[in-house]
Structures are given as C-alpha cells and as structure tokens.
PDB file of N, CA and C in Angstrom:
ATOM      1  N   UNK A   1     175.505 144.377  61.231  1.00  0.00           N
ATOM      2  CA  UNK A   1     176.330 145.343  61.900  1.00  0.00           C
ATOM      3  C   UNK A   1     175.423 146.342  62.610  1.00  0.00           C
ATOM      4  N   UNK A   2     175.463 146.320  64.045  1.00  0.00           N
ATOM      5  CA  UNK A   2     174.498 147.334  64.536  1.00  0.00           C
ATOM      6  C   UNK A   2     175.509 148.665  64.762  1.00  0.00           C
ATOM      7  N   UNK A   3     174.495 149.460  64.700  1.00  0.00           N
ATOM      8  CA  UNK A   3     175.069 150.986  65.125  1.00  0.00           C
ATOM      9  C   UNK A   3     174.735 151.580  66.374  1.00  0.00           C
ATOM     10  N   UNK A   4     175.480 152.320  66.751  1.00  0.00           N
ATOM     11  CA  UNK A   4     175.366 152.909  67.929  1.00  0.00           C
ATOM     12  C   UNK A   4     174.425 154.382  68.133  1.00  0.00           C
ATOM     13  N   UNK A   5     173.809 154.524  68.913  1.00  0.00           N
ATOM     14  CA  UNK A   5     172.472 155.788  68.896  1.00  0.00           C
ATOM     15  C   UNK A   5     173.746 156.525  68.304  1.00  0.00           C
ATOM     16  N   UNK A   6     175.107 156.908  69.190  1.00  0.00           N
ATOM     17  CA  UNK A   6     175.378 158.222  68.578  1.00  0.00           C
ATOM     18  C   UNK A   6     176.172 158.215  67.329  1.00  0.00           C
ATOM     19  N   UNK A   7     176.392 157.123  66.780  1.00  0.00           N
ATOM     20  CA  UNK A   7     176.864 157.008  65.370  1.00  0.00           C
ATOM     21  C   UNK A   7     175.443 156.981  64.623  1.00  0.00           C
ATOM     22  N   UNK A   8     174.049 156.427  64.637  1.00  0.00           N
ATOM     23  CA  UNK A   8     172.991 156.718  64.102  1.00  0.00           C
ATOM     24  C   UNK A   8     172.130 158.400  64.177  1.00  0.00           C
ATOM     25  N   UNK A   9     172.558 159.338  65.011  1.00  0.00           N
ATOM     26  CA  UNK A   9     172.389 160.171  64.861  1.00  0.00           C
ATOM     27  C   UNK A   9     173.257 160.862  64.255  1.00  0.00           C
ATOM     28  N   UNK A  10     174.355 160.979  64.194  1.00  0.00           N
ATOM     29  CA  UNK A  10     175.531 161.622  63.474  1.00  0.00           C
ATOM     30  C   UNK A  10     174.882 161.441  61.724  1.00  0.00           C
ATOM     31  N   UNK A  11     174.407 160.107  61.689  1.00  0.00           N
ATOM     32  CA  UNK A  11     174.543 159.698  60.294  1.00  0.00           C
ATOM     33  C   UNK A  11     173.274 160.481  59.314  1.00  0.00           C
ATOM     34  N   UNK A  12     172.101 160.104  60.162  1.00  0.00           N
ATOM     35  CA  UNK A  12     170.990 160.726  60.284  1.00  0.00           C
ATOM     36  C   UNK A  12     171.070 162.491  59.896  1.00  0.00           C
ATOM     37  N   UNK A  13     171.743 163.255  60.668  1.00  0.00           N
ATOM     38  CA  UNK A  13     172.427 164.701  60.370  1.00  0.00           C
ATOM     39  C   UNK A  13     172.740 165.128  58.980  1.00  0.00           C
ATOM     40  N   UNK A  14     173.873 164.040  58.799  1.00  0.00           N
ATOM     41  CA  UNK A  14     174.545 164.220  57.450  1.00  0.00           C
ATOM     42  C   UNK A  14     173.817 163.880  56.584  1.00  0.00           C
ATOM     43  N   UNK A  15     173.120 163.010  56.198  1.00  0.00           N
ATOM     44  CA  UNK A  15     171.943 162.589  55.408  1.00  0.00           C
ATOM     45  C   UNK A  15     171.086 163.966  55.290  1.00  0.00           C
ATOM     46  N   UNK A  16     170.605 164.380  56.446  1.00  0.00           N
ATOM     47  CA  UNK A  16     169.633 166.066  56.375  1.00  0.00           C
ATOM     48  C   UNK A  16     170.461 167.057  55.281  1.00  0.00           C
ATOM     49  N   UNK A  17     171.457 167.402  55.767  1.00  0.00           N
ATOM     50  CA  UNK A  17     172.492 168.056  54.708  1.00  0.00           C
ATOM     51  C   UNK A  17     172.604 168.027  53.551  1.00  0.00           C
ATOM     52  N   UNK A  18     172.363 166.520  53.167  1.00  0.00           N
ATOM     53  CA  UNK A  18     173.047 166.700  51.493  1.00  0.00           C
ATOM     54  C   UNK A  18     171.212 166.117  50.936  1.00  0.00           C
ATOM     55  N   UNK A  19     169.985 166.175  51.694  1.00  0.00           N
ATOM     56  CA  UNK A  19     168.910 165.590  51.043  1.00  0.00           C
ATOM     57  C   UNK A  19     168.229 166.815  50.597  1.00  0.00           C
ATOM     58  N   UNK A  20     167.159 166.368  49.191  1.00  0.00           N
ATOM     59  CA  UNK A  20     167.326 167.687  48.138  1.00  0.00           C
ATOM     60  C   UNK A  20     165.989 168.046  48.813  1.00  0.00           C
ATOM     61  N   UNK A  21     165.147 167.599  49.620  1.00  0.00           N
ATOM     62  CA  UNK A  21     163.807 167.764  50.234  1.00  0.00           C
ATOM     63  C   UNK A  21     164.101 168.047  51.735  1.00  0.00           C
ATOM     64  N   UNK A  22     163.719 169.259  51.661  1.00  0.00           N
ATOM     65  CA  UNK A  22     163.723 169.678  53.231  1.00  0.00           C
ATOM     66  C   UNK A  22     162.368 169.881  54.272  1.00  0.00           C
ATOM     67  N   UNK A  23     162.289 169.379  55.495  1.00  0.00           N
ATOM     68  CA  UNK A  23     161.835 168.643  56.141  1.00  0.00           C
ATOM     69  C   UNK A  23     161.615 169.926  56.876  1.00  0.00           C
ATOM     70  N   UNK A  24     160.444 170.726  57.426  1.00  0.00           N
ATOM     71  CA  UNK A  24     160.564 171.677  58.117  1.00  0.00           C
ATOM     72  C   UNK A  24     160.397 171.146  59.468  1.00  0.00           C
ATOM     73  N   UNK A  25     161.378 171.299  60.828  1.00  0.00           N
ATOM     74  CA  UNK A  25     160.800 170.880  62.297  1.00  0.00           C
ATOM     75  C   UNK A  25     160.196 172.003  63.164  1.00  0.00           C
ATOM     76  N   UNK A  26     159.221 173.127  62.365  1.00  0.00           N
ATOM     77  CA  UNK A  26     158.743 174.022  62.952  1.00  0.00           C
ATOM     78  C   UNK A  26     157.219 173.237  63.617  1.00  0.00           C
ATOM     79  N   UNK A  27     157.097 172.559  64.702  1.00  0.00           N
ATOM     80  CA  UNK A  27     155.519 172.419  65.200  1.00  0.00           C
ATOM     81  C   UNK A  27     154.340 172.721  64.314  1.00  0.00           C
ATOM     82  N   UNK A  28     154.088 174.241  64.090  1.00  0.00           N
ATOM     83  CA  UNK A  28     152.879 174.876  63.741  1.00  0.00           C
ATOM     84  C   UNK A  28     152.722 174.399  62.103  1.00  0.00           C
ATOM     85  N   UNK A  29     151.976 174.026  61.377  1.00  0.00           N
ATOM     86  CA  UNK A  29     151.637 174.422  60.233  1.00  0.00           C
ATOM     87  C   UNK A  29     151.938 175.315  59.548  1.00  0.00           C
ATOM     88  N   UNK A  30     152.062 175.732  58.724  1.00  0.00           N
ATOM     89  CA  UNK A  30     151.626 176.684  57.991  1.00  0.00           C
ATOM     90  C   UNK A  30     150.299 176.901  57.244  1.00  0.00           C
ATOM     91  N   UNK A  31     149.871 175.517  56.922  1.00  0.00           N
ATOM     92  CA  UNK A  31     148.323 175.148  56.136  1.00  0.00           C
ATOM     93  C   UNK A  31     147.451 175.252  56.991  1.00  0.00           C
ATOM     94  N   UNK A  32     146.218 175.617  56.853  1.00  0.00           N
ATOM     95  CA  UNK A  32     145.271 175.863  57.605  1.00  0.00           C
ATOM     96  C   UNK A  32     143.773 175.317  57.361  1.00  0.00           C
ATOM     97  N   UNK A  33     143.248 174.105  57.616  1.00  0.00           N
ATOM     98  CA  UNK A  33     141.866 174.079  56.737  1.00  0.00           C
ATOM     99  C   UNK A  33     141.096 175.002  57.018  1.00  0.00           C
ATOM    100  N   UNK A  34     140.478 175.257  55.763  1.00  0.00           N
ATOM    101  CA  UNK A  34     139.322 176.113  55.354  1.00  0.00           C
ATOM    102  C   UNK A  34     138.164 175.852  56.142  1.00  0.00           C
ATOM    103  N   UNK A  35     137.689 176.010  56.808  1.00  0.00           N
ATOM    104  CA  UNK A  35     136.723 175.761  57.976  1.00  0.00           C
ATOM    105  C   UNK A  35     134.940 176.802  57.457  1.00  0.00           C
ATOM    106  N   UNK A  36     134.719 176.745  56.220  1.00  0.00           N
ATOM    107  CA  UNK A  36     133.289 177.453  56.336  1.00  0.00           C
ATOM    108  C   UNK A  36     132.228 177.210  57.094  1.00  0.00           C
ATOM    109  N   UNK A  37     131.702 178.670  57.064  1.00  0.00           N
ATOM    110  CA  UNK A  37     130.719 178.196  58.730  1.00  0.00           C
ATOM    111  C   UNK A  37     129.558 177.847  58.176  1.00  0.00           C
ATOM    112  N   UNK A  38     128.735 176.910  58.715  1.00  0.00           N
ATOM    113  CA  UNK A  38     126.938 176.455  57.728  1.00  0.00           C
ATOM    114  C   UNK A  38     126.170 177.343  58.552  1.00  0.00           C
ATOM    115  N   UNK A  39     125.128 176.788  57.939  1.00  0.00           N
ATOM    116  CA  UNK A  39     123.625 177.252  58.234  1.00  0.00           C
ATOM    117  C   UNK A  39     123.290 177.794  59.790  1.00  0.00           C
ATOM    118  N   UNK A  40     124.063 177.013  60.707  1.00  0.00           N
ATOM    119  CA  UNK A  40     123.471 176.813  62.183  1.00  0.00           C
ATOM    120  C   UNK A  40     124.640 177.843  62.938  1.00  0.00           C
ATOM    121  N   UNK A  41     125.757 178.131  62.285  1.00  0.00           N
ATOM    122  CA  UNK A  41     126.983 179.220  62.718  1.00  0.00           C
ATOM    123  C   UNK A  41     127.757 178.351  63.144  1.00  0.00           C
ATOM    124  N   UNK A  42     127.901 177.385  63.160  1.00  0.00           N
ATOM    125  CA  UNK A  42     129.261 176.110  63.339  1.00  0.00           C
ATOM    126  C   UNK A  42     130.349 176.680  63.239  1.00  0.00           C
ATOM    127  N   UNK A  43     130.991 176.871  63.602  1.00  0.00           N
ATOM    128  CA  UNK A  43     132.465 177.078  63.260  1.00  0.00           C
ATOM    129  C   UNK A  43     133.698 176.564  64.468  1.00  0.00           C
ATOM    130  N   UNK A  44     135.277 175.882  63.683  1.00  0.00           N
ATOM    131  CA  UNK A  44     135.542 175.456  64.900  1.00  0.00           C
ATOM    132  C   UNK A  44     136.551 176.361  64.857  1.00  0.00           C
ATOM    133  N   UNK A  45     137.526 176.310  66.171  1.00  0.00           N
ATOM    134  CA  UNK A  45     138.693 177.279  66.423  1.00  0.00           C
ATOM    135  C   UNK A  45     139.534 176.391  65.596  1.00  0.00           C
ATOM    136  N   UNK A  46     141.227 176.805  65.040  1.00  0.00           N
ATOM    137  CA  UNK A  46     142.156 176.713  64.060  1.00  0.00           C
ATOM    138  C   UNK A  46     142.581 175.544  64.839  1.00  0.00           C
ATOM    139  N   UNK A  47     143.053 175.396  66.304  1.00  0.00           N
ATOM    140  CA  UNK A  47     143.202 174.704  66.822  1.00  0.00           C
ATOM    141  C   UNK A  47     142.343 173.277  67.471  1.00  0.00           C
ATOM    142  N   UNK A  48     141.242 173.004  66.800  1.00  0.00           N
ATOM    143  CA  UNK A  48     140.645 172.012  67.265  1.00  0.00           C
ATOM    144  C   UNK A  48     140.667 170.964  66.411  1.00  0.00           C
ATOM    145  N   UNK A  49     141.072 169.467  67.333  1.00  0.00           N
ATOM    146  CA  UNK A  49     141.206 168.454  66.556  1.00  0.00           C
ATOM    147  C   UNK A  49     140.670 167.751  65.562  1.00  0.00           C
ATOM    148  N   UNK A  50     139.246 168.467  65.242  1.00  0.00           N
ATOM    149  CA  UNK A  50     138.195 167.935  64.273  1.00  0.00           C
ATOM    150  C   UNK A  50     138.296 168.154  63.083  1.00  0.00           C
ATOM    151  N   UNK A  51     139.621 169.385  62.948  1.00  0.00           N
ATOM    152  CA  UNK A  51     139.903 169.751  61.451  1.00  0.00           C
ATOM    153  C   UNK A  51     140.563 168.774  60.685  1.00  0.00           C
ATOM    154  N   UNK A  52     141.290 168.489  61.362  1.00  0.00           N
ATOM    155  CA  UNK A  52     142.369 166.629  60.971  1.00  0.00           C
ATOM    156  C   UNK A  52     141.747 166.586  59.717  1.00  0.00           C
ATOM    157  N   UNK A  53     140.390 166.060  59.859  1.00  0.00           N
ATOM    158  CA  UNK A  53     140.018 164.941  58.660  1.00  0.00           C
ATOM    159  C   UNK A  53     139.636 166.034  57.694  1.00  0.00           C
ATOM    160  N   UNK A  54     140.120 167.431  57.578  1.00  0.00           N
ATOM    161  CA  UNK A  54     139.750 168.156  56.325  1.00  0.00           C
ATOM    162  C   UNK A  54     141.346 168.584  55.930  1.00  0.00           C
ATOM    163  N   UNK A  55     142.157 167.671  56.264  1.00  0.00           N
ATOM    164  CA  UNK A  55     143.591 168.421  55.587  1.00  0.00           C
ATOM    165  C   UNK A  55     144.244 167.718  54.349  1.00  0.00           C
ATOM    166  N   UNK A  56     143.545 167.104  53.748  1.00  0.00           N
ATOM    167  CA  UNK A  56     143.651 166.840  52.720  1.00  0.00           C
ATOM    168  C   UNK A  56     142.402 166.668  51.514  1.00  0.00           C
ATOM    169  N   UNK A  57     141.351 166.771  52.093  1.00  0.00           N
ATOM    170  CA  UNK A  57     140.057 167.461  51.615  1.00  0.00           C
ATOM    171  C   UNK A  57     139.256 168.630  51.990  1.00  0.00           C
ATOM    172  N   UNK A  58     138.842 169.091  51.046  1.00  0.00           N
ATOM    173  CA  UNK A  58     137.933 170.676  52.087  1.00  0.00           C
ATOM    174  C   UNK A  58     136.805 170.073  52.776  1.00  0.00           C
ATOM    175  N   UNK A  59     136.405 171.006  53.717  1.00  0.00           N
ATOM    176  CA  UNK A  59     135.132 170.369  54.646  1.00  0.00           C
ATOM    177  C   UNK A  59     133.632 170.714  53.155  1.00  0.00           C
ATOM    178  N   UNK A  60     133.164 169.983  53.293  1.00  0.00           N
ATOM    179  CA  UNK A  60     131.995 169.778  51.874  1.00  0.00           C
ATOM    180  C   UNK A  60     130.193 170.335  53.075  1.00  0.00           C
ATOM    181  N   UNK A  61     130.033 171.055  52.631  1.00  0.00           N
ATOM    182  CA  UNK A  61     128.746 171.400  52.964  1.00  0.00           C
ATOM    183  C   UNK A  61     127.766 171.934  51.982  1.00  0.00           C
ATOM    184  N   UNK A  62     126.307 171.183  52.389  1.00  0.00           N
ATOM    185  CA  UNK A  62     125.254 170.788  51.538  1.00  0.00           C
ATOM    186  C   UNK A  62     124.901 172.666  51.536  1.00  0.00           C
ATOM    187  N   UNK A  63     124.714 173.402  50.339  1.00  0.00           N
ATOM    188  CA  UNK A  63     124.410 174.565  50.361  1.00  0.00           C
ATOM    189  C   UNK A  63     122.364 175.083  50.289  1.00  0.00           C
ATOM    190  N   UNK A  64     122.026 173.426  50.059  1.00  0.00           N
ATOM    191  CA  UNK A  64     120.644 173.544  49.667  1.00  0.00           C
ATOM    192  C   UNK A  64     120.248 172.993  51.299  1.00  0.00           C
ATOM    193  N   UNK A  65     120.418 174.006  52.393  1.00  0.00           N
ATOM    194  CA  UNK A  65     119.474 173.599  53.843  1.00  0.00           C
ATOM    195  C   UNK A  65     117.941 173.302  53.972  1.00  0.00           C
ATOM    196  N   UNK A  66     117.689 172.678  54.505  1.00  0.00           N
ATOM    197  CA  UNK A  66     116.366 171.969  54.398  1.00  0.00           C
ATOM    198  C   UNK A  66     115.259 172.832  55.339  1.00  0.00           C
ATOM    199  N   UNK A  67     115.669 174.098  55.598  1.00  0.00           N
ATOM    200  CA  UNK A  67     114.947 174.998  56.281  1.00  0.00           C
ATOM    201  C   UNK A  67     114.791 175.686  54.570  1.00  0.00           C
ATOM    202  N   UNK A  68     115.969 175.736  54.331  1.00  0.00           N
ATOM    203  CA  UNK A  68     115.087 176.674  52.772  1.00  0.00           C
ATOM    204  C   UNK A  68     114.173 175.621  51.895  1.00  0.00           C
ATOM    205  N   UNK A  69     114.435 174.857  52.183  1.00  0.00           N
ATOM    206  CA  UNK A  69     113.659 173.751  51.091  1.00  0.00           C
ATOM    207  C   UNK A  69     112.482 173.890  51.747  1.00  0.00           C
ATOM    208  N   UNK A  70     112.078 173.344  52.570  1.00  0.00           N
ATOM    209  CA  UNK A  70     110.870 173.240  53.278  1.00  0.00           C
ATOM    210  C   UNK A  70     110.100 174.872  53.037  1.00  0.00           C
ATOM    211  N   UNK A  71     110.974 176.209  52.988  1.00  0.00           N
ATOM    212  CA  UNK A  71     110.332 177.310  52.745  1.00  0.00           C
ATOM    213  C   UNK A  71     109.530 177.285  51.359  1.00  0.00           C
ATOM    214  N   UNK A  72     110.259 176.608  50.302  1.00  0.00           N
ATOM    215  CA  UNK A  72     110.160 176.391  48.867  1.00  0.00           C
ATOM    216  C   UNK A  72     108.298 175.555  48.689  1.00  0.00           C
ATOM    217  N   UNK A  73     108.121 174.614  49.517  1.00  0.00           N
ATOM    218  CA  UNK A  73     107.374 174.540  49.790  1.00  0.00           C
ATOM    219  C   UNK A  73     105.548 174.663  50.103  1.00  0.00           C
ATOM    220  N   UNK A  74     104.332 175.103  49.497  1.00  0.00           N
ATOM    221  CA  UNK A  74     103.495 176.050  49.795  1.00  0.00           C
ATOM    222  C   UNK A  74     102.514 175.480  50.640  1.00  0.00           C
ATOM    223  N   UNK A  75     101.782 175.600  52.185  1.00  0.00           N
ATOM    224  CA  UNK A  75     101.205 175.335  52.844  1.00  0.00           C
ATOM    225  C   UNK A  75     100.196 174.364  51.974  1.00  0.00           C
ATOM    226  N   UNK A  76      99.402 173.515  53.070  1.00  0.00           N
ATOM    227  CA  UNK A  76      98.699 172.522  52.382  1.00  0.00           C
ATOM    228  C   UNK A  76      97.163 173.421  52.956  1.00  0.00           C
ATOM    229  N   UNK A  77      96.086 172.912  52.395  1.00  0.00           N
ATOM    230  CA  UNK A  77      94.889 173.159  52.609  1.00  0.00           C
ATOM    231  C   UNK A  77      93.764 172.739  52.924  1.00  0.00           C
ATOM    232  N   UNK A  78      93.305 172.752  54.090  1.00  0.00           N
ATOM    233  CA  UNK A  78      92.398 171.399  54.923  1.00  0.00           C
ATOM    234  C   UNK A  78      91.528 172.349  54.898  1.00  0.00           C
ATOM    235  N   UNK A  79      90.044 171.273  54.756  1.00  0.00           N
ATOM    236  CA  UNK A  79      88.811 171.944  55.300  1.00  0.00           C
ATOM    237  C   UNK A  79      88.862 171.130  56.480  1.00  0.00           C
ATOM    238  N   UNK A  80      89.069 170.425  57.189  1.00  0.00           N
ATOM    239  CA  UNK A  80      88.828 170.303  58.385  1.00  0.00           C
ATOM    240  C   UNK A  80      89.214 170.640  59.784  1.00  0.00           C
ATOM    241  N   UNK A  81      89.257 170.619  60.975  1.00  0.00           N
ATOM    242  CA  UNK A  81      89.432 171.433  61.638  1.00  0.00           C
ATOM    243  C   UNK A  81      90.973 170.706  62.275  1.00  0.00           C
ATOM    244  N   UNK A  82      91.484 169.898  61.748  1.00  0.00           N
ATOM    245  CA  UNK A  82      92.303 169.121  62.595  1.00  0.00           C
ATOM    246  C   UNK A  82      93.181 168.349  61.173  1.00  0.00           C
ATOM    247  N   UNK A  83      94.276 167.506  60.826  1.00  0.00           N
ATOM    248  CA  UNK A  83      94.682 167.129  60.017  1.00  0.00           C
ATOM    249  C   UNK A  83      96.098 166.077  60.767  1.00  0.00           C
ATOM    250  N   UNK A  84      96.612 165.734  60.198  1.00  0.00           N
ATOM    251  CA  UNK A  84      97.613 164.819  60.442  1.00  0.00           C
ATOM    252  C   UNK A  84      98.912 164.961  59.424  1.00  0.00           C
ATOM    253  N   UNK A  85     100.019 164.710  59.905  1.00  0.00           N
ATOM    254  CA  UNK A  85     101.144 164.549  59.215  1.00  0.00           C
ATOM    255  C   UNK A  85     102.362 163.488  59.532  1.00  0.00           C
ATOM    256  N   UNK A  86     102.445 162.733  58.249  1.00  0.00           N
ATOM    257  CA  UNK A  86     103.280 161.260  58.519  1.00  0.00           C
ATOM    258  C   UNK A  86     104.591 161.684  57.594  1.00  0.00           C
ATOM    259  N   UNK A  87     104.687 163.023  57.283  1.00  0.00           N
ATOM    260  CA  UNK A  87     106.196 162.888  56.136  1.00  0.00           C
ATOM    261  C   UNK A  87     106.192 162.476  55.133  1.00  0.00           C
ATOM    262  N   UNK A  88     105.125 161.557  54.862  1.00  0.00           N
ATOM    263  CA  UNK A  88     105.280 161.087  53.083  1.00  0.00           C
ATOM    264  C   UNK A  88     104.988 159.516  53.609  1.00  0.00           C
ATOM    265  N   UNK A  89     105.909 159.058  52.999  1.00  0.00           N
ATOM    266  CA  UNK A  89     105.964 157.519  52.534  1.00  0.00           C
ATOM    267  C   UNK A  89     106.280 156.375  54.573  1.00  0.00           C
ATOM    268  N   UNK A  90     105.657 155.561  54.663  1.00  0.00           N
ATOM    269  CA  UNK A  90     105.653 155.120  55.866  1.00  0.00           C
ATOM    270  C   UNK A  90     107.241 155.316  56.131  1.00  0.00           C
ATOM    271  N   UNK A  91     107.853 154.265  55.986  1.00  0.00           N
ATOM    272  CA  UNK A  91     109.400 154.083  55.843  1.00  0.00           C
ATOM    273  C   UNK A  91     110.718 155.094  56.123  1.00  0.00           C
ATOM    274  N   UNK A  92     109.675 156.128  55.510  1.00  0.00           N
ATOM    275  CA  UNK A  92     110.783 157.311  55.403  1.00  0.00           C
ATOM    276  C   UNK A  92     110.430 158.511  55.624  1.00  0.00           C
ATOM    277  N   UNK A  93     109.248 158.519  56.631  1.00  0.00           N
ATOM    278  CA  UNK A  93     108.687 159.691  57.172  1.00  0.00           C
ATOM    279  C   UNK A  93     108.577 159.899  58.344  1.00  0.00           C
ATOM    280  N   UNK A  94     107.778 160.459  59.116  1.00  0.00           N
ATOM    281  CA  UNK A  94     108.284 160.170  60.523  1.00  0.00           C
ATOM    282  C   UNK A  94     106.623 159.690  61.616  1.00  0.00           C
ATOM    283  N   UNK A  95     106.968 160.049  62.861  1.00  0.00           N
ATOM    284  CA  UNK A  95     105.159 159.102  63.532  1.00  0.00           C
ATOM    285  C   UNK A  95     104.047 159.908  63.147  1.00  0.00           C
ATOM    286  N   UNK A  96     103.025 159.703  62.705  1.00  0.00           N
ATOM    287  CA  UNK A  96     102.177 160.562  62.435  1.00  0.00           C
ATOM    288  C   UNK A  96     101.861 161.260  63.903  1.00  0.00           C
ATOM    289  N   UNK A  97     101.669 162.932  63.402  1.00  0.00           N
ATOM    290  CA  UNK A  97     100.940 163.941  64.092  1.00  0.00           C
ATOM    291  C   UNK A  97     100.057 164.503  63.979  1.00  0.00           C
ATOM    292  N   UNK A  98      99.140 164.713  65.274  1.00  0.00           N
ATOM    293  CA  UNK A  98      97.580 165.548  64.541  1.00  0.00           C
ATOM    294  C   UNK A  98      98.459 166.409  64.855  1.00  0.00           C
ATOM    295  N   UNK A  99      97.525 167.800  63.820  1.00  0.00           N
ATOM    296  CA  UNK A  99      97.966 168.996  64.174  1.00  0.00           C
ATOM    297  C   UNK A  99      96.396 169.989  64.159  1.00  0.00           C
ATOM    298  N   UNK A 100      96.002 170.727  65.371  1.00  0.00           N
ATOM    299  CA  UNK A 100      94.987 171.693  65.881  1.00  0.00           C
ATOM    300  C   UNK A 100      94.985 172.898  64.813  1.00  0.00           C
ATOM    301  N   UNK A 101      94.077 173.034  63.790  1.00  0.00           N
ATOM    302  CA  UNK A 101      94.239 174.290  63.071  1.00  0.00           C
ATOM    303  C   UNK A 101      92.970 175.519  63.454  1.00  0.00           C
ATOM    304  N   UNK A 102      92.577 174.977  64.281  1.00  0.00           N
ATOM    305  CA  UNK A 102      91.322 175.928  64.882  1.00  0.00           C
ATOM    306  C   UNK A 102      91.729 177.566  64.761  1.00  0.00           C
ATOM    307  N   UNK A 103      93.246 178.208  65.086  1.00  0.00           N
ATOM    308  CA  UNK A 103      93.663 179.149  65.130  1.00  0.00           C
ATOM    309  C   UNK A 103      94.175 179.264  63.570  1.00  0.00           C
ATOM    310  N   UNK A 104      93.746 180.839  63.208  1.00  0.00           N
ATOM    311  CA  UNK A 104      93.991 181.364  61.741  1.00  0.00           C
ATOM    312  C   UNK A 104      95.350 181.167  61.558  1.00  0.00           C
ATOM    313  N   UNK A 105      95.604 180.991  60.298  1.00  0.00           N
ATOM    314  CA  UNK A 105      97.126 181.046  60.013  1.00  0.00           C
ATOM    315  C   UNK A 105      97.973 179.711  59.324  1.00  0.00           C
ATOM    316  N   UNK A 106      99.081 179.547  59.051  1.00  0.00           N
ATOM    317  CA  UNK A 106      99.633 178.683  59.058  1.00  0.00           C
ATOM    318  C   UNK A 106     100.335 177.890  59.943  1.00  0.00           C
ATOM    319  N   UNK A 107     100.285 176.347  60.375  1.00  0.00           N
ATOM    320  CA  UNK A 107     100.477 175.619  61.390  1.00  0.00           C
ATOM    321  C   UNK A 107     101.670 174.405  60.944  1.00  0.00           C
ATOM    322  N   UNK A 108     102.359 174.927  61.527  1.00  0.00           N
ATOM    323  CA  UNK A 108     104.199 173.659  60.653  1.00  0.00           C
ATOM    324  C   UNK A 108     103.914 172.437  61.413  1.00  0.00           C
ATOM    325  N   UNK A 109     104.200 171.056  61.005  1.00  0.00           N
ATOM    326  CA  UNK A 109     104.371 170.223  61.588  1.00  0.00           C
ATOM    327  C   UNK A 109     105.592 170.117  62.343  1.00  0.00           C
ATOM    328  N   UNK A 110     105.661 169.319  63.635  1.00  0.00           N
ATOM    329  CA  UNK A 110     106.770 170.014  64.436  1.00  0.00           C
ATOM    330  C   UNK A 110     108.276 168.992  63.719  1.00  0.00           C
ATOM    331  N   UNK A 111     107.901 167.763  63.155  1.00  0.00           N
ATOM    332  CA  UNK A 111     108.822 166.868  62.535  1.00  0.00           C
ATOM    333  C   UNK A 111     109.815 167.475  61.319  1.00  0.00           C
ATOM    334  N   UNK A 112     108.670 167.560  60.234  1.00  0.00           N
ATOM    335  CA  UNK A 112     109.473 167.898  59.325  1.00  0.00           C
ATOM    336  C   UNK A 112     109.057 169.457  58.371  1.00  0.00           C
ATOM    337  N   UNK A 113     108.553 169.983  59.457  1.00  0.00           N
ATOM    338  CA  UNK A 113     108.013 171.661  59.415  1.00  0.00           C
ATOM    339  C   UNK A 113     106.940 172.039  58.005  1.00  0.00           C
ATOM    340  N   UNK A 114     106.640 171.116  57.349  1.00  0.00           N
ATOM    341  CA  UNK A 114     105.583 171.165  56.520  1.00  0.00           C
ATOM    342  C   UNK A 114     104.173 171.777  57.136  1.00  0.00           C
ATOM    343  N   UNK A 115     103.871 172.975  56.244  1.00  0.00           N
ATOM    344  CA  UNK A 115     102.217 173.763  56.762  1.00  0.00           C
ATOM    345  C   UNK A 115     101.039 173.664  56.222  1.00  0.00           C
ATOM    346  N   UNK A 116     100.352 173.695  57.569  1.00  0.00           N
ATOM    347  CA  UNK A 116      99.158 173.778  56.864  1.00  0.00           C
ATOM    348  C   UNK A 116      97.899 174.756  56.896  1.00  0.00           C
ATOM    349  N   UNK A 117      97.017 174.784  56.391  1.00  0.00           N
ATOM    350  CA  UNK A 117      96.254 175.959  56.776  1.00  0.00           C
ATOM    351  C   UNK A 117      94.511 175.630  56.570  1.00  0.00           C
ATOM    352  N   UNK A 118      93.897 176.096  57.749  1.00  0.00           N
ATOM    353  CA  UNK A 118      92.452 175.281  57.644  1.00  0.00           C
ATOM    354  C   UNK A 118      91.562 176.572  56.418  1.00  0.00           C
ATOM    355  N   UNK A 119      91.042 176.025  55.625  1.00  0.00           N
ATOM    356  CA  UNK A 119      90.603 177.028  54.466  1.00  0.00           C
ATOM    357  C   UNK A 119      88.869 177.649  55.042  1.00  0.00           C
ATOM    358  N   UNK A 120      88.527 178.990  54.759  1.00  0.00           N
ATOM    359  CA  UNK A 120      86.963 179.450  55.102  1.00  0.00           C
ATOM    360  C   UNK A 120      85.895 179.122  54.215  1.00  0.00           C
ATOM    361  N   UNK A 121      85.679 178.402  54.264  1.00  0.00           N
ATOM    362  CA  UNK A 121      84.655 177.423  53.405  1.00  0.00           C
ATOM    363  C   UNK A 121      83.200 177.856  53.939  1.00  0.00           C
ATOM    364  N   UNK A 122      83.124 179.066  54.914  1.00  0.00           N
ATOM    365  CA  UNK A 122      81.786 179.414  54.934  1.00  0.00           C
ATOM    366  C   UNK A 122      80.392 180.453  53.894  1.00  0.00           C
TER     367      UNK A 122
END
C-alpha cells in the first residue's frame, strides 16, 4: 500500500507529537568541541569544519612538546673544531650534518635541535 507525500507527512507530524524523545530542528548546536590551543597557538574558529572529528571525542594533545624535551637535554662536548649530527640510530634519525663550532657558545643542530659546544682545552 503506497502512501501519498501528503498523507506521509501528516503521519510523520503525528508520530512527532505523541514520541517521548524530542528531536530539536534548531540548526546551531548547542555542544561545542573543546578546541585547546597547543604549543604553536593553533586554534580553530567554533565554526570550522575540522572540529567534526572531535564531537564525540576531545581533541587529545601531546602535553610533553619536543621543544621542551630537547631543552631537558644538556649540550654535548667536542674538542674538535667541527662535529656532525645523524639523530641517533641510522633508521630513525635524520641526514647527517656538520656543524661549525669555531664561534663560542652553544650550536643546535638545525634537524633535531640537539647542542653542542666546542670545549677550551688550552
């Protein structure tokens, strides 16, 4: 038995009426994801589509930034005038770099910001 649009909307109506869960047809939300801003000042407007995938989870951000880690860190110590840096382990480090320590001070690698410092061994 088919129905007719305006007997399926009529029916549709009455059904709204007597159902114990009400259905709000206001557009806007009321919920809002929680949007915390990280390390770099990220933040998006209420209205941007990227929040989607945090409305039923919170947005998860790593609180241990790898600018503080790397601070944690304590410069390395070369007697020579020049040194290199590969990140660690081949695989999982990055191309090796010389790095110029002729000038006093501490010198970051530009990859993964690890320092170093040429020692006065005179």
């Amino acid at each position: 038995m088919a129905l007719s649009l305006r007997s399926s909307l009529k029916l549709t109506r009455n059904l709204r009426q007597y159902s114990p869960v009400r259905v709000s047809s206001s557009s806007s939300s009321d919920w809002v994801p929680k949007d915390p801003v990280t390390h770099t000042g990220q933040h998006w407007d209420k209205d941007d589509h990227r929040l989607v995938r945090f409305i039923n989870t919170p947005k998860q951000i790593n609180k241990n930034f790898a600018i503080d880690l790397i601070k944690e860190v304590p410069p390395k110590e070369v007697k020579a005038r020049t040194t290199w840096c590969d990140g660690g382990d081949g695989a999982l480090g990055h191309p090796r770099v010389f790095i110029n320590l002729d000038q006093p001070g501490n010198h970051a690698c530009g990859y993964c910001g690890l320092r170093y410092f040429k020692s006065d061994h005179h």
